[in-house]
Every structure is written in structure tokens, then in C-alpha cells.
Protein backbone atom coordinates (compact mmCIF):
# COMPACT_ATOMS: atom_id res chain seq x y z
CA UNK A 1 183.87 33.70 148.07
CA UNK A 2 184.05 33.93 151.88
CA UNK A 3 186.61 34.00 154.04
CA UNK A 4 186.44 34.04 157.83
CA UNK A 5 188.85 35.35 160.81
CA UNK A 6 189.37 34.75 164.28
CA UNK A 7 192.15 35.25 167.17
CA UNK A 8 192.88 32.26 169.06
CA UNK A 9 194.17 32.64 172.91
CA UNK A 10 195.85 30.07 174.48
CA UNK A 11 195.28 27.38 171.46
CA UNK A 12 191.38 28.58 171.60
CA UNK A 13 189.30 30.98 169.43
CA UNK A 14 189.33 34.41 170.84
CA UNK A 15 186.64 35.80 168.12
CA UNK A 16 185.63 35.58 164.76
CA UNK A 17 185.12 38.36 162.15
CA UNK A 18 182.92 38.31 158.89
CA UNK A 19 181.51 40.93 156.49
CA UNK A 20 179.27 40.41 152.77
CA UNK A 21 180.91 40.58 148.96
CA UNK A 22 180.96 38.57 146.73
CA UNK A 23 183.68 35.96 144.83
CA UNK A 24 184.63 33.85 141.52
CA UNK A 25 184.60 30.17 140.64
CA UNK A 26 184.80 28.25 137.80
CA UNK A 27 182.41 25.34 136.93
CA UNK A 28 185.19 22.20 135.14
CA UNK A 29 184.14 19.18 133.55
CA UNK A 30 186.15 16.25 134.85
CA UNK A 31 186.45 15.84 130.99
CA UNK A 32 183.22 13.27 95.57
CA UNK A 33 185.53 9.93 83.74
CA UNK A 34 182.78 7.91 83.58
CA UNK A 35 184.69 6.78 80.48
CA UNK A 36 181.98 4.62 79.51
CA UNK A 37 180.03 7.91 77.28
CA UNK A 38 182.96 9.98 76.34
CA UNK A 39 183.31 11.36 73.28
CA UNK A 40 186.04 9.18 71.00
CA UNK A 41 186.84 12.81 69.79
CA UNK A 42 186.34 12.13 65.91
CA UNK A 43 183.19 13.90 64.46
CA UNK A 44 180.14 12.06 64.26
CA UNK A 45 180.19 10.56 60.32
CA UNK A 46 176.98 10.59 58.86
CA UNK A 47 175.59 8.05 55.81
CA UNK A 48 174.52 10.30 52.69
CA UNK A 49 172.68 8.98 49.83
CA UNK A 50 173.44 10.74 46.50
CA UNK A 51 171.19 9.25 43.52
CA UNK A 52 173.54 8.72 39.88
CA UNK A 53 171.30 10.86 37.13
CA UNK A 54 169.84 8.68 34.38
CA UNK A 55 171.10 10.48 31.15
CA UNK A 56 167.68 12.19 28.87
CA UNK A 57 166.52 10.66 25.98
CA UNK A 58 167.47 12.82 23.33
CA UNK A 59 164.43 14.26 21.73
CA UNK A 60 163.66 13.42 18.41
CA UNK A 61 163.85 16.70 16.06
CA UNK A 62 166.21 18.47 18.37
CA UNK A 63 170.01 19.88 17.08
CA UNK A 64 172.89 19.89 18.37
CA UNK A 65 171.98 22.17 21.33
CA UNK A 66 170.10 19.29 22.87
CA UNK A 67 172.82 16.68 22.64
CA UNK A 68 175.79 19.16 24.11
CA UNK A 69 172.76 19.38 26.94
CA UNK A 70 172.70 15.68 27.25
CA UNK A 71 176.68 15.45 27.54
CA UNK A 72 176.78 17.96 29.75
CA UNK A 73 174.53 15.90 32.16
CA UNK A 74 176.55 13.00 32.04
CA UNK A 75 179.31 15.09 32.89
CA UNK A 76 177.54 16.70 36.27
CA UNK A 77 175.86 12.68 37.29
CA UNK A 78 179.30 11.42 37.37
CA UNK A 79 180.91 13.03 40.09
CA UNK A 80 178.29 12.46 42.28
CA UNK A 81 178.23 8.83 41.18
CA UNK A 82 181.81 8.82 42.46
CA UNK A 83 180.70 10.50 45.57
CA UNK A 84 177.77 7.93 46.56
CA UNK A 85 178.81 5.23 49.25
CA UNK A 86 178.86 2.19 47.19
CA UNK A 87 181.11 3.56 44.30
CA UNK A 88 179.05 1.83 41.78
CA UNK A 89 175.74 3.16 39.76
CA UNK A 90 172.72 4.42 40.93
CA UNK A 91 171.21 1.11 42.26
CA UNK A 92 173.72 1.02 44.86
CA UNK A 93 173.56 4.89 45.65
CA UNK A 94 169.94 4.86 46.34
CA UNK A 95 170.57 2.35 49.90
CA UNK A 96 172.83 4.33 52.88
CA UNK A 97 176.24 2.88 53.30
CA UNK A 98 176.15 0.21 56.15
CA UNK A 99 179.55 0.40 56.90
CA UNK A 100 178.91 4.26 57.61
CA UNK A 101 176.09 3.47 60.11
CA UNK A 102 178.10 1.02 62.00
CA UNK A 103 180.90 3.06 62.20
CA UNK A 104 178.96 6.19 63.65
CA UNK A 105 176.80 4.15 65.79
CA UNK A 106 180.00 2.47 67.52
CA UNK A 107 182.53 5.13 68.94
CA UNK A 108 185.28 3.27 70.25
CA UNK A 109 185.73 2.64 73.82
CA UNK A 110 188.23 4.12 76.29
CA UNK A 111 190.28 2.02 78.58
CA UNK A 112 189.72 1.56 82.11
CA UNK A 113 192.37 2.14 84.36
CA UNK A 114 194.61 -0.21 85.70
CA UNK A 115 193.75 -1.59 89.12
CA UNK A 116 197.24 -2.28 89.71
CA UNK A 117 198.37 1.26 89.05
CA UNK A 118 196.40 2.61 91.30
CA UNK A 119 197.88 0.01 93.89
CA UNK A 120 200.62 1.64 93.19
CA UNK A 121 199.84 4.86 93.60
CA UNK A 122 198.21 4.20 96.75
CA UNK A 123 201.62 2.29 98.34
CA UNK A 124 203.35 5.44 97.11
CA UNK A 125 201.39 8.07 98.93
CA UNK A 126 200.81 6.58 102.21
CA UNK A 127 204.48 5.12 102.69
CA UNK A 128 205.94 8.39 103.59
CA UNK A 129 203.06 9.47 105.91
CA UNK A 130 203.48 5.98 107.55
CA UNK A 131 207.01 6.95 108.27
CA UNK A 132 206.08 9.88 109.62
CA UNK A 133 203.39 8.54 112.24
CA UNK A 134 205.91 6.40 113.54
CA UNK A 135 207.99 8.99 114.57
CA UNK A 136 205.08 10.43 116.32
CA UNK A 137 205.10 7.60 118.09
CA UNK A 138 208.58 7.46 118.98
CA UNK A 139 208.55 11.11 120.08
CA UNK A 140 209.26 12.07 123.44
CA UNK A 141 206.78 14.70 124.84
CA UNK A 142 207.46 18.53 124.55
CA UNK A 143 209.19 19.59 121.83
CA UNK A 144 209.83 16.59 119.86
CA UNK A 145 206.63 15.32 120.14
CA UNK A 146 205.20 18.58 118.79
CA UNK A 147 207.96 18.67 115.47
CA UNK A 148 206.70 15.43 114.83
CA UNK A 149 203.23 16.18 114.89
CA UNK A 150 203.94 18.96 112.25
CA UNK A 151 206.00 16.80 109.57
CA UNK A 152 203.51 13.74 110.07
CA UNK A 153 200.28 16.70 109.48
CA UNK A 154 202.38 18.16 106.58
CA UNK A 155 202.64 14.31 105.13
CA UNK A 156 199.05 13.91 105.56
CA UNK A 157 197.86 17.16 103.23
CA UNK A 158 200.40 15.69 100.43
CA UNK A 159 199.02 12.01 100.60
CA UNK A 160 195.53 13.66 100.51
CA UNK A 161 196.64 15.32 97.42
CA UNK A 162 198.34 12.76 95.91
CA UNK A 163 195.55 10.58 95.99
CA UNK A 164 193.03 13.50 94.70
CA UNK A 165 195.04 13.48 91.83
CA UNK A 166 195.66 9.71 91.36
CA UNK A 167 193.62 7.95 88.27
CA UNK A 168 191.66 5.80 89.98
CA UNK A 169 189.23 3.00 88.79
CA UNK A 170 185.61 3.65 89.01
CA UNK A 171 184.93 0.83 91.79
CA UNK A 172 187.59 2.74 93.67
CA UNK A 173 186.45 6.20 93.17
CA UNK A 174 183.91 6.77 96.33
CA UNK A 175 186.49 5.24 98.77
CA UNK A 176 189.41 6.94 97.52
CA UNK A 177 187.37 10.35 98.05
CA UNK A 178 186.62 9.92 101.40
CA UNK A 179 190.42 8.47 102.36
CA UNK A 180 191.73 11.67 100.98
CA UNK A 181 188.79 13.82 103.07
CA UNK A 182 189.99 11.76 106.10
CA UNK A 183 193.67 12.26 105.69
CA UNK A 184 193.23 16.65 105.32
CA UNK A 185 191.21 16.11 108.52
CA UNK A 186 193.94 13.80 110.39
CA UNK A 187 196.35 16.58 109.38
CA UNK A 188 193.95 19.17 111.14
CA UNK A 189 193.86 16.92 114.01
CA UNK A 190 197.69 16.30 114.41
CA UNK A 191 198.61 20.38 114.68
CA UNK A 192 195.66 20.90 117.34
CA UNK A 193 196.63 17.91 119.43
CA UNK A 194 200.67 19.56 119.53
CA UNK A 195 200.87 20.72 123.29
CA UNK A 196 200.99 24.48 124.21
CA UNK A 197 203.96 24.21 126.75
CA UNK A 198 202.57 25.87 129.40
CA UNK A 199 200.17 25.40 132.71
CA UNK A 200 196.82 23.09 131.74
CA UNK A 201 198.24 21.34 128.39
CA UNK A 202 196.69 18.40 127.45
CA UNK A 203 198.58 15.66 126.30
CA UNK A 204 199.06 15.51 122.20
CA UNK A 205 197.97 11.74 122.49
CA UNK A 206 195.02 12.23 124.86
CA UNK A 207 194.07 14.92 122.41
CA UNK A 208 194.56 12.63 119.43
CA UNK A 209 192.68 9.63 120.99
CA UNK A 210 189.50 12.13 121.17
CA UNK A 211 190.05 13.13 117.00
CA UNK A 212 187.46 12.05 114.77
CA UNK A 213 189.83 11.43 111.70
CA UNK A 214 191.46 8.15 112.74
CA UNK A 215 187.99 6.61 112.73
CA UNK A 216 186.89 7.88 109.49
CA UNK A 217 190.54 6.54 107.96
CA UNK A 218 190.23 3.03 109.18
CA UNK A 219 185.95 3.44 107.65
CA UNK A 220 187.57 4.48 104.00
CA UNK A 221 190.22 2.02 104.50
CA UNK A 222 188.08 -0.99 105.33
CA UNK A 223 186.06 -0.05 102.19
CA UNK A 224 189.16 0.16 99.36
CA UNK A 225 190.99 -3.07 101.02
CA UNK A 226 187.44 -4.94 100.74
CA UNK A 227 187.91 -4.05 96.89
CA UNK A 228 191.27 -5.14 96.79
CA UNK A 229 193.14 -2.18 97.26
CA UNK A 230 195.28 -2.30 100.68
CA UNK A 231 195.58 0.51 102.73
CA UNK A 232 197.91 0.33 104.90
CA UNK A 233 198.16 2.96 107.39
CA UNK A 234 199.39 3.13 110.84
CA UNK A 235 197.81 5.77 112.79
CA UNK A 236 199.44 7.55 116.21
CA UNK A 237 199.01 5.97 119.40
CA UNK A 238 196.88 7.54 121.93
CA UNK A 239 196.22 7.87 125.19
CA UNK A 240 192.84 7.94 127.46
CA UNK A 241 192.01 10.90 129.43
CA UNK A 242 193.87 10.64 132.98
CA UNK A 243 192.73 11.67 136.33
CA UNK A 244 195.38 12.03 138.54
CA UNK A 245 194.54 13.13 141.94
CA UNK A 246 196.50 13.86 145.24
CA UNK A 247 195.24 13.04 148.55
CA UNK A 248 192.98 15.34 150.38
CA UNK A 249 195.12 17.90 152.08
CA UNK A 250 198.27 16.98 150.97
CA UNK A 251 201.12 19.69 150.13
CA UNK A 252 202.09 20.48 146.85
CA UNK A 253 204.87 22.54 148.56
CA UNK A 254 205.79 23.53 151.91
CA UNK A 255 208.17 25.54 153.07
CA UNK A 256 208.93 26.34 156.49
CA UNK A 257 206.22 27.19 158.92
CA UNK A 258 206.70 27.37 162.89
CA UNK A 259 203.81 29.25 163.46
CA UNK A 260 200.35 29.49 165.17
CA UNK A 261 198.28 30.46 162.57
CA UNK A 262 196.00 28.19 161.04
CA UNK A 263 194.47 28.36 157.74
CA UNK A 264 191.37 26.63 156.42
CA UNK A 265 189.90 25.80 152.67
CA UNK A 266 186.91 24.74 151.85
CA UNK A 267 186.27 23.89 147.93
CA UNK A 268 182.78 23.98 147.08
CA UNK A 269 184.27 23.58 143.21
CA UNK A 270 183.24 21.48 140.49
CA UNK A 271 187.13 20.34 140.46
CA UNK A 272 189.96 19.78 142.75
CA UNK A 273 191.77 23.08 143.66
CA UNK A 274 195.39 23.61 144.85
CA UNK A 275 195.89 26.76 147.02
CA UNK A 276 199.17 28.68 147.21
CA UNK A 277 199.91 31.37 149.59
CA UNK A 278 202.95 33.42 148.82
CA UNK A 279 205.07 36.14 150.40
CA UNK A 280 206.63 38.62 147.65
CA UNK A 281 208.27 36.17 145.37
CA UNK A 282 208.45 33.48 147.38
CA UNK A 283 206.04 30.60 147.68
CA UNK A 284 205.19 29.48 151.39
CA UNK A 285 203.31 26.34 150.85
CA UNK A 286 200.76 24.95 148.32
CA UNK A 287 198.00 22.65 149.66
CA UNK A 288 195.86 19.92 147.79
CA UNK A 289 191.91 20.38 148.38
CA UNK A 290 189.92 17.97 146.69
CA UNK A 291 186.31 18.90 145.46
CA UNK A 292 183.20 18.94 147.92
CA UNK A 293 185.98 18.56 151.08
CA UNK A 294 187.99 21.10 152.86
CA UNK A 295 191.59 21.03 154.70
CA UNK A 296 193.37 23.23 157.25
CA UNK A 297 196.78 24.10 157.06
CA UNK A 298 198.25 24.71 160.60
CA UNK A 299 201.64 26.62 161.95
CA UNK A 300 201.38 29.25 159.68
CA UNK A 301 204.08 31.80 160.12
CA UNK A 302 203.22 35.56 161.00
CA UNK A 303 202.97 37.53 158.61
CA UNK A 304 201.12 39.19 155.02
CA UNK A 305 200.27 37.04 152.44
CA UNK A 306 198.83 36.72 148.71
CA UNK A 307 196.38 33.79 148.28
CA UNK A 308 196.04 32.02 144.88
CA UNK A 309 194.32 29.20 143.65
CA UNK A 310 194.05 26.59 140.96
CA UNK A 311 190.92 24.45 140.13
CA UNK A 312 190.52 22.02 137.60
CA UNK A 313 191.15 17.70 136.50
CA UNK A 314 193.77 15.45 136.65
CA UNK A 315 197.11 16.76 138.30
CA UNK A 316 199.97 16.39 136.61
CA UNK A 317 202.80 16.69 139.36
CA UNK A 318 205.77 17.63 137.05
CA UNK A 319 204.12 20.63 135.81
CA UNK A 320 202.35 21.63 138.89
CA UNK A 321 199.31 22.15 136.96
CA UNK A 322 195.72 20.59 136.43
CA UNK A 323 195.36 19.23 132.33
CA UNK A 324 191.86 19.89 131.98
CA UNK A 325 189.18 22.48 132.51
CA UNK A 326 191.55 24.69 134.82
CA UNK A 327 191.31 28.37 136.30
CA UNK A 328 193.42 30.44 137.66
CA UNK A 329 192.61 32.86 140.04
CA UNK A 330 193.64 34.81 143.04
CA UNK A 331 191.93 36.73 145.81
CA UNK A 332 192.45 40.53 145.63
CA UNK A 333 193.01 41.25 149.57
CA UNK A 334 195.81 39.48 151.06
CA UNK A 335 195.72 37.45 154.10
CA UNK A 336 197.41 38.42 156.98
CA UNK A 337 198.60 36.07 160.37
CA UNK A 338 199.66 37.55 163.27
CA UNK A 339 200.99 35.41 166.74
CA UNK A 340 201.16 37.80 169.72
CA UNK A 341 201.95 37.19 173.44
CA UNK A 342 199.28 38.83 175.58
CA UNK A 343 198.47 38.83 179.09
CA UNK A 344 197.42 35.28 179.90
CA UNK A 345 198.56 33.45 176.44
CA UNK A 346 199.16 33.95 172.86
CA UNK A 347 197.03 35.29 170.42
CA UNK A 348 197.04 33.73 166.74
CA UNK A 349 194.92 33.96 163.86
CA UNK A 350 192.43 31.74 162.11
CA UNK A 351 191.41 31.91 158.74
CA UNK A 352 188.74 30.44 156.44
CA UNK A 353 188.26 30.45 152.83
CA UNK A 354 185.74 29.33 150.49
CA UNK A 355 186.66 29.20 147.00
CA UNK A 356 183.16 28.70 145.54
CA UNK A 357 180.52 31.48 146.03
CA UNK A 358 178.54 31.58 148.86
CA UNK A 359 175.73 34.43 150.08
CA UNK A 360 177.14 36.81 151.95
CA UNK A 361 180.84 36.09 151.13
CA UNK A 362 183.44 38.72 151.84
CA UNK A 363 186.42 37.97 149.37
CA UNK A 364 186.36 39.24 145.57
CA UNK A 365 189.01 37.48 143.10
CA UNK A 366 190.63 37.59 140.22
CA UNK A 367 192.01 36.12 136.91
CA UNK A 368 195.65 35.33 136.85
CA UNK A 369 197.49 34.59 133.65
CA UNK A 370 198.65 30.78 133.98
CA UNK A 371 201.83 32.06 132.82
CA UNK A 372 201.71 34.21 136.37
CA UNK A 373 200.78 31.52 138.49
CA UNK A 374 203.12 30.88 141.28
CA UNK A 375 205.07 27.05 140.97
């Protein structure tokens, strides 16, 4: 920073002062049941071959022992005659039930789900967050803009989850993943975009029209209505970035001056600056200085001053205030303007400041709360 001095007699430069410091400046940027293998929860049955027992010749010269044996074998082969697939003799016990092996080979197969339920239950969780975007839309800025913003984000998380937990069919299932991804996201994007209320706030819809979400809905949404399944979604309006600019020079405010003083700004900035120059509460004028250009204020009043400025993108007049990339600064001395009478004409004085740094500038400054910022 730099400023410069000088006492004017009769409407010239008497002299002009300078010393070394150094200043501030801010650089701104003018902007995841496959059905198809699932268990059919019955146990696997299993085909089991059980051979009938041919009943033993009774041997010749044997008692009685040896023909209670021979009943008693007849008595253990038919049970597990009973017990062989066929149900008949041994001839069919000796070949595996077919019926069996079909019927373990074959589980039976689980239904698909029904496109048109999930239609359904795709209507049913985007309707409400439709009616909620409109609103946004509707919304005038400030406050009800910003309520709106937070119902139509809180809409958004439940028709994410709503569609997480729909059933959905399996030609269905990648795009209805990354809708619900896009809709968490496009609630994200709706409670960053609300508007601080103060000094630099962007607006909610040039915020929104810079969100990544709406693109990835209408992407997920192309893919599920190519299928069959309409999405129908109206997204926020936005806005593009602005870049409102006053003329060169031009006053932001001015009060009264009737002066001789004469004050000059050069802005050496990456952005437009406003300067303000107050006394105690009171705000004496406020001057527009584009980037790369300077402008002189003249008729300054007599009289101790504090020197702010502003520097930053598109001016938004009705909150006296830059939208983008903004600082807020002030210079720590104050500036003083004196007009005197003196033998052979008046004396006045002349300053210069330069809000960007410059070798051998005189002028430190420092950061002022927006909130602190004189209107």
C-alpha cells in the first residue's frame, strides 16, 4: 500500500510527502437378489438305493434254529423293501428314483419383480420432492428462499431412501443406485447453495447452477426412462454467475462535501474496489474504482478520517456489497484533510492511495469483519 500527500496553494500543489511500509491486497477471481440362484429353502433331497434281501435257502440238515434265522430275515428285508424308491421288490430298488433326481436337480424359481411396482414406487418417491422444488422456485430470495431450500434437501434424503429400499427389477437395479446417489448429493447441494445473509452472499441459484448433482440426476434419469421407467423430476432453476459493475468513479454514497481536499485511488487489484471514508459513525462518501484504473474524489471536507475498502466481483447495489471473491479491509492510520487560508491563498491537502502493494509503500491495513464494514 502507498499513499501520498501534498498541500495545494492557490488550487496548486504546495509539496508532496512520502515514506516506505508496506500494505495488503487480495488477489479475486472474477469467478451399487440375483433371484435367479437362490436357495428355494427346502433341503436338498437326495435318491437312495436300498437293495430288498433275497431270503437263504434253508440248509438241508439244519433244525429249527436255522428256519427262525430265515424268518427273521424276511422280517429285517421288508422294511427296507418298503423304504426303497419304487415301493416294489428288489428289481426296482436296485435303479435310483427318477422322480427324486428331477426333483433335486430343479429347485423352483423365484419371481421377478413387478416392473410396474416399481413404477410405482418410483412416482411415489419423487412426487413429494417435485413439490418441493417448485417451491424453491417460487421462493423469493432471503429467507424464504433459504426455508425452501431446507424442506426440498430434507425431501431429497427421503426419496433417496425410499428408493434404496424399493424392490426393484434387475434391469433397473444400476440406474436406480445411482438416482438415489444423485438425489443425497442434490440434498447436499440445496443446504450449501442457502444464502448466508450477510456482505458477499452468493445467490442460492447461482450457487445451484454450479452443483454437480442436477447433472448426474438427469444421467440416472435418462438411463431408467430408456428402460421404461419415467423419472420425472423437476430440478431448481438457476441462475449464471453475474457481473455487475458501476462506472469508473462513480459514488456509492456521498454525502456532503464543500471542501478543497482532494483524494485519489488507484486500484492495482485483481477486482473492482469500493472505497469508503468515514468520520466516527458516519459515512462521508463511498467511491467506485474499477480494477487496473484509478479516480479522484474532489471537495473533500476538512477534517480526520478512517479509510476502508472493499474489493471483489459483481456489485450487487442493494446490499452494497461485491458477491464473489471479496475482502474487506481498512487502512490502520487515518487520513486527515486540512483547508487553511495563508498569506497569498489557501492551503488544502492532496492525497493518494494505492490499494495494491507497491515497493516502498507507506500504509499498512487491516482485516475488517464484513459484518463491520461501513454501508
Amino acid at each position: 500500500m502507498r499513499y501520498t500527500s501534498a498541500r495545494a496553494t492557490n488550487g496548486r500543489t504546495a509539496g508532496t510527502g512520502s515514506g516506505t511500509g508496506t500494505g495488503s491486497g487480495t488477489n479475486a477471481d472474477a469467478s451399487t437378489d440375483t433371484d435367479a440362484a437362490r436357495p428355494d429353502g427346502r433341503r436338498r433331497r437326495t435318491a437312495t438305493t436300498a437293495q430288498a434281501l433275497r431270503p437263504a435257502r434253508r440248509p438241508r440238515g439244519k433244525g429249527r434254529a436255522a428256519a427262525l434265522g430265515t424268518a427273521a430275515a424276511f422280517a429285517l428285508s421288508l422294511p427296507l423293501a418298503a423304504c426303497s424308491p419304487g415301493g416294489e421288490g428288489s428289481g426296482a430298488a436296485d435303479e435310483p428314483s427318477s422322480s427324486a433326481a428331477a426333483s433335486a436337480s430343479s429347485p423352483s424359481p423365484t419371481p421377478s419383480v413387478d416392473p410396474a411396482a416399481y413404477r410405482r414406487a418410483l412416482s411415489s418417491a419423487l412426487g413429494p420432492l417435485n413439490g418441493a422444488l417448485r417451491a424453491v422456485d417460487r421462493a423469493h430470495d432471503g429467507g424464504p428462499l433459504d426455508k425452501a431450500l431446507d424442506t426440498a434437501a430434507a425431501k431429497a434424503d427421503t426419496a433417496a431412501g425410499s428408493l434404496q429400499a424399493a424392490a426393484t427389477p434387475d434391469d433397473a437395479l444400476s440406474g436406480n443406485g445411482q438416482l438415489a446417489l444423485a438425489l443425497r448429493a442434490l440434498a447436499q447441494d440445496l443446504r450449501s447453495a442457502r444464502g448466508s445473509g450477510g456482505r458477499c452472499a452468493t445467490s442460492p441459484r447461482v450457487a445451484l447452477g454450479t452443483a454437480r448433482s442436477p447433472q448426474s440426476i438427469k444421467e440416472a434419469g435418462r438411463a431408467l426412462t430408456a428402460l421404461g421407467y419415467d423419472v420425472t423430476l423437476r430440478l431448481p432453476r438457476t441462475e449464471r454467475a453475474k457481473h455487475r459493475r458501476l462506472a469508473n468513479g462513480a459514488f456509492v454514497h456521498d454525502g456532503s462535501r464543500g471542501g478543497l481536499g482532494r483524494l485519489t485511488v488507484k486500484n492495482g487489484t485483481a477486482g473492482d474496489a469500493v472505497v469508503t471514508l468515514t468520520r466516527g459513525s458516519r459515512t462521508a462518501f463511498s467511491v467506485y474504482v474499477r480494477k487496473g484504473s484509478q479516480a479522484t474524489v474532489r471537495s473533500v471536507n476538512s477534517g480526520s478520517y478512517r479509510v476502508y475498502f472493499t474489493t471483489g466481483e459483481d456489485w450487487n447495489d442493494a446490499k452494497s456489497s461485491f458477491t464473489r471473491a471479496c475482502s474487506f479491509e481498512k487502512f490502520d492510520d487515518s487520513a486527515t484533510f486540512r483547508t487553511v487560508r495563508v498569506a497569498g491563498g489557501t492551503q488544502y491537502t492532496v492525497l493518494t492511495f494505492t490499494l495494491n502493494k507497491v515497493i516502498g509503500g507507506n500504509a499498512s491495513t487491516s482485516t475488517v469483519p464484513p459484518g463491520e464494514f461501513p454501508s
